[in-house]
Structures are given as C-alpha cells and as structure tokens.
Protein backbone atom coordinates (compact mmCIF):
# COMPACT_ATOMS: atom_id res chain seq x y z
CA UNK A 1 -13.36 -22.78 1.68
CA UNK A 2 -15.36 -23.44 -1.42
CA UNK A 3 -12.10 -24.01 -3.38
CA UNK A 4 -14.70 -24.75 -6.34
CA UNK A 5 -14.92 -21.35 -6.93
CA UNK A 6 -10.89 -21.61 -8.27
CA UNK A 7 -10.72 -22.17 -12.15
CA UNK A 8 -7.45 -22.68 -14.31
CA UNK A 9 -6.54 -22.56 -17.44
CA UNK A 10 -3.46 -24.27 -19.66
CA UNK A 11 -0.17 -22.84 -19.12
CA UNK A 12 0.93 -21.29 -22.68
CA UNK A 13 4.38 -22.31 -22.28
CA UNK A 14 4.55 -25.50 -20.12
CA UNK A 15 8.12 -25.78 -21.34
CA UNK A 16 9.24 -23.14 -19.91
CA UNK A 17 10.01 -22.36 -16.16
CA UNK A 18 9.01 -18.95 -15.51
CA UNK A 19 7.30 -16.79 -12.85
CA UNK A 20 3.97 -15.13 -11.86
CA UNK A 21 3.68 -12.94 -9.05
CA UNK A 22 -0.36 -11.59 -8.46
CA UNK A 23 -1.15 -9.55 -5.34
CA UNK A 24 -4.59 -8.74 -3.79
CA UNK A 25 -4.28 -5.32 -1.56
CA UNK A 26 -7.38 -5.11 -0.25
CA UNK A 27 -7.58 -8.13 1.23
CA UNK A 28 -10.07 -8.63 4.29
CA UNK A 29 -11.38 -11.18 6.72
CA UNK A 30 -12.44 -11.69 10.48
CA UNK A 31 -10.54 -12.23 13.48
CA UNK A 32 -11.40 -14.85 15.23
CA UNK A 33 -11.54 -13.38 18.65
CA UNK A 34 -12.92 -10.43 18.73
CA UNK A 35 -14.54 -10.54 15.35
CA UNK A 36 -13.62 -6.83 14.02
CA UNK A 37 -12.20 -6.79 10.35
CA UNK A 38 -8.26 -7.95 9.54
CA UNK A 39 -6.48 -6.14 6.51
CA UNK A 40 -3.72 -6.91 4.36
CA UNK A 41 -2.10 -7.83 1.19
CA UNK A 42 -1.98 -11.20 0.31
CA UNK A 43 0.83 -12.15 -2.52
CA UNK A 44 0.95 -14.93 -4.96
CA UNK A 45 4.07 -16.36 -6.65
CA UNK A 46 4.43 -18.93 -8.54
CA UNK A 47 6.06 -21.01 -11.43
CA UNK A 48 3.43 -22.98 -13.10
CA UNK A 49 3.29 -26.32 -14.04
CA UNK A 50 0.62 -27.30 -16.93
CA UNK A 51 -2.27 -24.53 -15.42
CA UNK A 52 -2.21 -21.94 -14.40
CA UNK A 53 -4.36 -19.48 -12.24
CA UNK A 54 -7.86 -17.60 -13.30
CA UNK A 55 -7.70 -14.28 -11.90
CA UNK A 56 -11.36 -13.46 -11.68
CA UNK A 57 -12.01 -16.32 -10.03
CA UNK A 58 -9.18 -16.02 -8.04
CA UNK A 59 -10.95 -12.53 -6.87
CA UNK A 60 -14.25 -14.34 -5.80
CA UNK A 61 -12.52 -17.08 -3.73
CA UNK A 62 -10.32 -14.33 -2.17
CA UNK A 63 -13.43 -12.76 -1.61
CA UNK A 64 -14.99 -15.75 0.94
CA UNK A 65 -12.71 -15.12 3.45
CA UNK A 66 -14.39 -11.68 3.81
CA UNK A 67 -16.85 -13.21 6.26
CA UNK A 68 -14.54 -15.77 7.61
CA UNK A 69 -13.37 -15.84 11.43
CA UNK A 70 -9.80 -16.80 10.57
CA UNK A 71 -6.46 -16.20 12.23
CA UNK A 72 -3.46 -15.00 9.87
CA UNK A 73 -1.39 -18.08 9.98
CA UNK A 74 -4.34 -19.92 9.13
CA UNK A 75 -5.88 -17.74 6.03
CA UNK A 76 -1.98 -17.98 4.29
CA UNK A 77 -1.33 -21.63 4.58
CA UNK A 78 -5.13 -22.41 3.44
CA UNK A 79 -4.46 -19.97 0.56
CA UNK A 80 -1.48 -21.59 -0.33
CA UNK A 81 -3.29 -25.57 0.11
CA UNK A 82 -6.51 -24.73 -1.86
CA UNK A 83 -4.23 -23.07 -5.39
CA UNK A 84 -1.61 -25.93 -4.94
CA UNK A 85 -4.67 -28.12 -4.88
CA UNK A 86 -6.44 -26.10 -8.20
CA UNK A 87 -2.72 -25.57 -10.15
CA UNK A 88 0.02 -27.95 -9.24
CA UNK A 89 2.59 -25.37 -9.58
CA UNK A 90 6.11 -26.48 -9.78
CA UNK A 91 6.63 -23.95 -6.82
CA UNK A 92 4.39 -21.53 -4.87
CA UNK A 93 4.62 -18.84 -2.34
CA UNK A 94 2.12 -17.05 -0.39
CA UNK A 95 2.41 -13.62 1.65
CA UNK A 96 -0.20 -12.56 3.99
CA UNK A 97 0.89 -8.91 4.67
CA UNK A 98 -1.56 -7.80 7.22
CA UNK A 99 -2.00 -4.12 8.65
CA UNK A 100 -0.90 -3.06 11.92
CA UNK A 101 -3.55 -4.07 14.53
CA UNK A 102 -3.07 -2.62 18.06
CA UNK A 103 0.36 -1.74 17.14
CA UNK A 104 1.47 -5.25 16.13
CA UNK A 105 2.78 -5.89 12.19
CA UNK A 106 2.30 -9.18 11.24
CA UNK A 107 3.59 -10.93 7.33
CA UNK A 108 2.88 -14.89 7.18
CA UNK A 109 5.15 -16.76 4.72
CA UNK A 110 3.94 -19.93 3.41
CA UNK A 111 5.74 -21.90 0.86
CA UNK A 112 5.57 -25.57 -1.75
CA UNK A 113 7.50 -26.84 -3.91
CA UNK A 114 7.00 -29.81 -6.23
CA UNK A 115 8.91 -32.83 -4.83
C-alpha cells in the first residue's frame, strides 16, 4: 500500500496512557479469487505513544484497498503493519469484521504491542 498517504500528528498527552478506538463500517476491497467486492468493518484501537493517527488520511489509505485483490487475513495484518509503521503506538489492535459471504462470517484479529 501507499502507506504515504498515512499522516500523524503529536499526541496531546504523551504522558498519559489512554485509549482510541476508530472504526471504518463501510469498508470494501476485492477478493482475490473471484474478484467480486468483500465488506466489513475494520476497527482500530490503540494507546498512543508520541503520535497519533490523522483520520482523514486515515480515510484515503483505507480507501486503496477498494481496488485491491486481497484476502481478509491479509488486509488486517497489513492494516495493522502500515499504522504501527506511521504511529508507534504503545499497543494496537485491528478488527477486520467482514460480512457474511456465501454463508460464511469471518472477524480477523490482529494485534502489537511495544516490546
């Protein structure tokens, strides 16, 4: 992905250890194999570290997956990868929710945290 698209901006209260949670409902890309359209909610959380997260440019990256022939477990972890990359959060979890396709529910469950 062109993670360049992700922007930050300096947590107000580094000091502090608290919690974000974002989530994206409409959330679309392409399966891989038969290329029709995949659905779902993808969900953020995270503590930050000394940045944190731009939410319009969040939207745009989210946005280049739209196109993107991309299984489930492989959108989630590169979610998670490219905002660890942008953020350095002290921990991070990502939720790819997706909607039922041919009667299958699947929810991907990446995680980080800071060593």
């Amino acid at each position: 992905m062109a993670t360049g698209t992700l922007e930050t901006f300096p947590n107000p209260r580094p000091e502090r250890e608290y919690e974000i949670e974002i989530r994206c409902p409409e959330f679309t890309s392409v399966c891989p194999k038969t290329g029709l359209p995949d659905f779902g909610e993808i969900r953020i959380t995270y503590a930050p570290g000394d940045q944190c997260i731009e939410l319009k440019a969040l939207k745009y990256y989210l946005i280049e997956f739209r196109n993107r022939g991309i299984y489930y477990e492989h959108v989630t972890n590169q979610i998670l990868d490219d905002l660890v990359g942008a953020c350095q959060p002290r921990r991070m979890t990502v939720v790819g929710d997706f909607s039922v396709r041919g009667g299958i529910k699947t929810i991907v469950t990446a995680t980080y945290t800071r060593a």
